[in-house]
Protein backbone atom coordinates (compact mmCIF):
# COMPACT_ATOMS: atom_id res chain seq x y z
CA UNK A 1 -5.64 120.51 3.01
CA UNK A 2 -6.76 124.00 3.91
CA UNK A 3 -3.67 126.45 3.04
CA UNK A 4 -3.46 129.90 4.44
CA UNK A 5 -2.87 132.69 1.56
CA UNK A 6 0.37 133.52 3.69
CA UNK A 7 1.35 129.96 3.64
CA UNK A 8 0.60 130.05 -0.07
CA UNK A 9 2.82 133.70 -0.39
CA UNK A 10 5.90 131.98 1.06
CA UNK A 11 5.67 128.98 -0.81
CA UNK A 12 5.60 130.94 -3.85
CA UNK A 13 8.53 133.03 -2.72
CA UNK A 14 10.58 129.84 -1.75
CA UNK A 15 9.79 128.03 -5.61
CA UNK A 16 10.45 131.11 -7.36
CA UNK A 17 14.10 131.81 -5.04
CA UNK A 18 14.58 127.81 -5.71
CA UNK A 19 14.27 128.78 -9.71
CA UNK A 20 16.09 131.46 -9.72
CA UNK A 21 18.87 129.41 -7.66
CA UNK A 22 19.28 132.09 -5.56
CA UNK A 23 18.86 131.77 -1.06
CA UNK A 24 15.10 132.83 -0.03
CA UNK A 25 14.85 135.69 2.00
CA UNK A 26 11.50 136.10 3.71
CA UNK A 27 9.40 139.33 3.66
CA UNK A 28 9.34 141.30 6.17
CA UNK A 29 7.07 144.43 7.31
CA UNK A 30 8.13 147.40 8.91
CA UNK A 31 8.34 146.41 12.05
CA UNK A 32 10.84 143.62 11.05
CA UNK A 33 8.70 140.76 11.42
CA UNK A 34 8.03 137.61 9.15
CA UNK A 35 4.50 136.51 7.76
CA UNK A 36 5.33 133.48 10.27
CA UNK A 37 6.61 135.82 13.10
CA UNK A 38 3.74 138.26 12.87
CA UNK A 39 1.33 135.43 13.58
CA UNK A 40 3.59 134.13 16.27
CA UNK A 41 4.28 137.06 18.04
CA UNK A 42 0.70 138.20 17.24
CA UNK A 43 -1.11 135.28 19.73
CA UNK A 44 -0.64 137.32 22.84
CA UNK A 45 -1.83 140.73 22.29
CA UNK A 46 -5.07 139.04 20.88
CA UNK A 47 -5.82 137.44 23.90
CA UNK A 48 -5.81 141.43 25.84
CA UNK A 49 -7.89 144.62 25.43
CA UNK A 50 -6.42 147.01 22.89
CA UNK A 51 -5.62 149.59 25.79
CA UNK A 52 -3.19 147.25 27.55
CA UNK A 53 -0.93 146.97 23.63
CA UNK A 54 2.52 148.32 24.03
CA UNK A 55 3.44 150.36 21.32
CA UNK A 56 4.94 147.44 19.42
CA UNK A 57 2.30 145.60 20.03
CA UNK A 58 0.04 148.27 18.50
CA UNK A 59 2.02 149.04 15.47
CA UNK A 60 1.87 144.94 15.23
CA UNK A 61 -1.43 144.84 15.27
CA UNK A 62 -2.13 147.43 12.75
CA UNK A 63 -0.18 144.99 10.81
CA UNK A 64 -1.86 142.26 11.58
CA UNK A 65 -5.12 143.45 10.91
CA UNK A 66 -4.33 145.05 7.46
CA UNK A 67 -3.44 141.38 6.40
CA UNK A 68 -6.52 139.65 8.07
CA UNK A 69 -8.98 141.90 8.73
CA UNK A 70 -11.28 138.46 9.40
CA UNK A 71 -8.89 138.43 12.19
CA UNK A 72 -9.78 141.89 13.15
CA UNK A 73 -13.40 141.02 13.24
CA UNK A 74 -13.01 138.36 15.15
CA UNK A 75 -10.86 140.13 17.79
CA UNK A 76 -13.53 142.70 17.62
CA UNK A 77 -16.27 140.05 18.87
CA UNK A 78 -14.17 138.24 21.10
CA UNK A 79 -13.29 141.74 23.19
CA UNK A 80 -16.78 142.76 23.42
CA UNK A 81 -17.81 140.12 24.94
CA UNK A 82 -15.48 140.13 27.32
CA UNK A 83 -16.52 143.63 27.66
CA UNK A 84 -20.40 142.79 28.65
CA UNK A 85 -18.69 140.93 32.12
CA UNK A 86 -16.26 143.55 32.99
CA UNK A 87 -18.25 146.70 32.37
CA UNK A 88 -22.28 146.08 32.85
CA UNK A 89 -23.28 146.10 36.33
CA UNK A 90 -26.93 145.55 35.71
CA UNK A 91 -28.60 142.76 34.61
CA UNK A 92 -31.07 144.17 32.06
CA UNK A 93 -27.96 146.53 30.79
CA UNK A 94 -26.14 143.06 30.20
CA UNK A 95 -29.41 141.17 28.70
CA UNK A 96 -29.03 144.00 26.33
CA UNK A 97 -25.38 144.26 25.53
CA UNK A 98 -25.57 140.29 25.02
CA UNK A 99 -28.59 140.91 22.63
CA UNK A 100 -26.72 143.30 20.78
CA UNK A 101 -23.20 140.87 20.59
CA UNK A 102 -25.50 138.34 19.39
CA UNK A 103 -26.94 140.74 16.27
CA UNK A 104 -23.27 141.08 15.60
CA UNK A 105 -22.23 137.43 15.63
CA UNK A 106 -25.00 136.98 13.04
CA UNK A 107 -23.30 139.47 11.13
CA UNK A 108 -19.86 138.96 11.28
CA UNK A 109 -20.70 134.98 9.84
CA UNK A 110 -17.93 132.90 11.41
CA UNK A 111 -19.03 129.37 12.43
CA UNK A 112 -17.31 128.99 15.56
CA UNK A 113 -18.62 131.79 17.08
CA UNK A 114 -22.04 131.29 16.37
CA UNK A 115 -21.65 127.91 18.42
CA UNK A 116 -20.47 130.41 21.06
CA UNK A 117 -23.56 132.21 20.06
CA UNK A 118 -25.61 129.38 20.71
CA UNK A 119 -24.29 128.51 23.77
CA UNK A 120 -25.29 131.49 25.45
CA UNK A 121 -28.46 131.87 24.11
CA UNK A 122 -29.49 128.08 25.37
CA UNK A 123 -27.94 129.41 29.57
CA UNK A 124 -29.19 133.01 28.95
CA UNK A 125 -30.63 133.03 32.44
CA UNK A 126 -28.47 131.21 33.89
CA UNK A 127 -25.23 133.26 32.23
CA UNK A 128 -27.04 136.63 33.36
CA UNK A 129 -27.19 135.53 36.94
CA UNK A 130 -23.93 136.49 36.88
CA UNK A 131 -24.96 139.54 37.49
CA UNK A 132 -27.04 138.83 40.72
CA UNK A 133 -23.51 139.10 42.63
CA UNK A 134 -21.64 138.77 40.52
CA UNK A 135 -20.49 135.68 41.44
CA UNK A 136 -19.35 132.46 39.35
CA UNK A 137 -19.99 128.62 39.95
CA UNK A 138 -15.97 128.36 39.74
CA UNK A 139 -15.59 127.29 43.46
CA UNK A 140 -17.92 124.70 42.42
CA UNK A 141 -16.07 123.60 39.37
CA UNK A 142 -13.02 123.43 41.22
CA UNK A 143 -14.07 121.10 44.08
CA UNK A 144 -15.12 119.24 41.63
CA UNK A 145 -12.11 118.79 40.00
CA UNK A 146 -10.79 118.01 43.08
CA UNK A 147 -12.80 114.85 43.35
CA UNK A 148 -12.75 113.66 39.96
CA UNK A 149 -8.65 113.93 40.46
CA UNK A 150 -9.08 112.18 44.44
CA UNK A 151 -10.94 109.53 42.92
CA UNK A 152 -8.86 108.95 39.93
CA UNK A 153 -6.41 108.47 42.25
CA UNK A 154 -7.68 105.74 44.02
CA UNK A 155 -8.24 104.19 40.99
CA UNK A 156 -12.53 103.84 41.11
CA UNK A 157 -14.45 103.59 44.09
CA UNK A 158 -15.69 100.64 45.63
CA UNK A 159 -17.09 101.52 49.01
CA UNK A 160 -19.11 104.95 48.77
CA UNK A 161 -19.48 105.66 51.94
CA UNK A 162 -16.31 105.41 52.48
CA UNK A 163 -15.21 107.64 49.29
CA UNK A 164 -17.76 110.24 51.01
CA UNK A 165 -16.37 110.28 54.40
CA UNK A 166 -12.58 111.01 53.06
CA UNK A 167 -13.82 113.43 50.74
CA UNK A 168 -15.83 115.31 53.62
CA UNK A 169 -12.49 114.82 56.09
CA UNK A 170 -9.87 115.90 53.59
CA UNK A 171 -11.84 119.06 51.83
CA UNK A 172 -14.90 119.98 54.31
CA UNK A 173 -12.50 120.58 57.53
CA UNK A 174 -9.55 123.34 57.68
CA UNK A 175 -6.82 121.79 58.90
């Protein structure tokens, strides 16, 4: 089993409070967290740009990333490649921000995002036509969720024809 050097830091501290028979009290940094808490209360700020933070979420970030600056890096690569859809207009700018992401993936050396990495480079075209209108296939993706749920709820289908005419009456018609 894999065990996190905070994990490891609290375990200490709980064996060595156990020792000394005296009641563990966890560490906490200046902003009155726990190890545990930080990485709790840590999830959502990670998942927005830096600009957005509140200033406890700043001054727990600067925490965070003094700790794990792995996690730093990785919140680093994750953000600017969200920042290649939100910013780039242009296709060729994009082609070029996504080269650069990719040189910095390489870099950085963590696993799962080079399988992120590789993902993109394998659609590269088809990623970048994004930027045609900037459009996505999620319309697509979500009528077709809609039929993989209709038909699951029907249990199979036996006639197709039939499975194709409900389909086209329930989702091709306003009602």
């Amino acid at each position: 089993m894999d065990t996190s050097p905070m994990a490891c830091r609290t375990l200490e501290e709980k064996e060595e409070a156990k020792g000394k028979n005296e009641q563990y009290v966890p560490f906490r940094y200046t902003n009155g967290d726990t190890r545990k808490e930080l990485l709790i209360r840590s999830r959502y700020l990670l998942f927005k740009s830096a600009d957005k933070w509140t200033e406890s979420q700043k001054e727990r970030a600067s925490i965070l990333f003094t700790e794990y600056p792995d996690m730093q890096k990785a919140y680093g690569l994750s953000h600017s490649l969200r920042m290649i859809f939100t910013k780039n207009t242009i296709k060729d700018s994009a082609r070029l921000s996504m080269a650069r992401w990719y040189n910095k993936v390489s870099e950085a050396g963590f696993s799962s995002f080079n399988v992120i990495a590789a993902t993109f480079y394998e659609h590269y075209d088809e990623i970048l036509n994004f930027y045609n209108n900037r459009s996505s296939n999620a319309m697509a993706e979500s009528f077709n969720a809609k039929i993989k749920l209709f038909r699951a709820n029907l249990r199979g289908v036996v006639d197709k024809k039939f499975f194709l005419f409900r389909i086209a009456n329930i989702y091709a018609f306003p009602h």
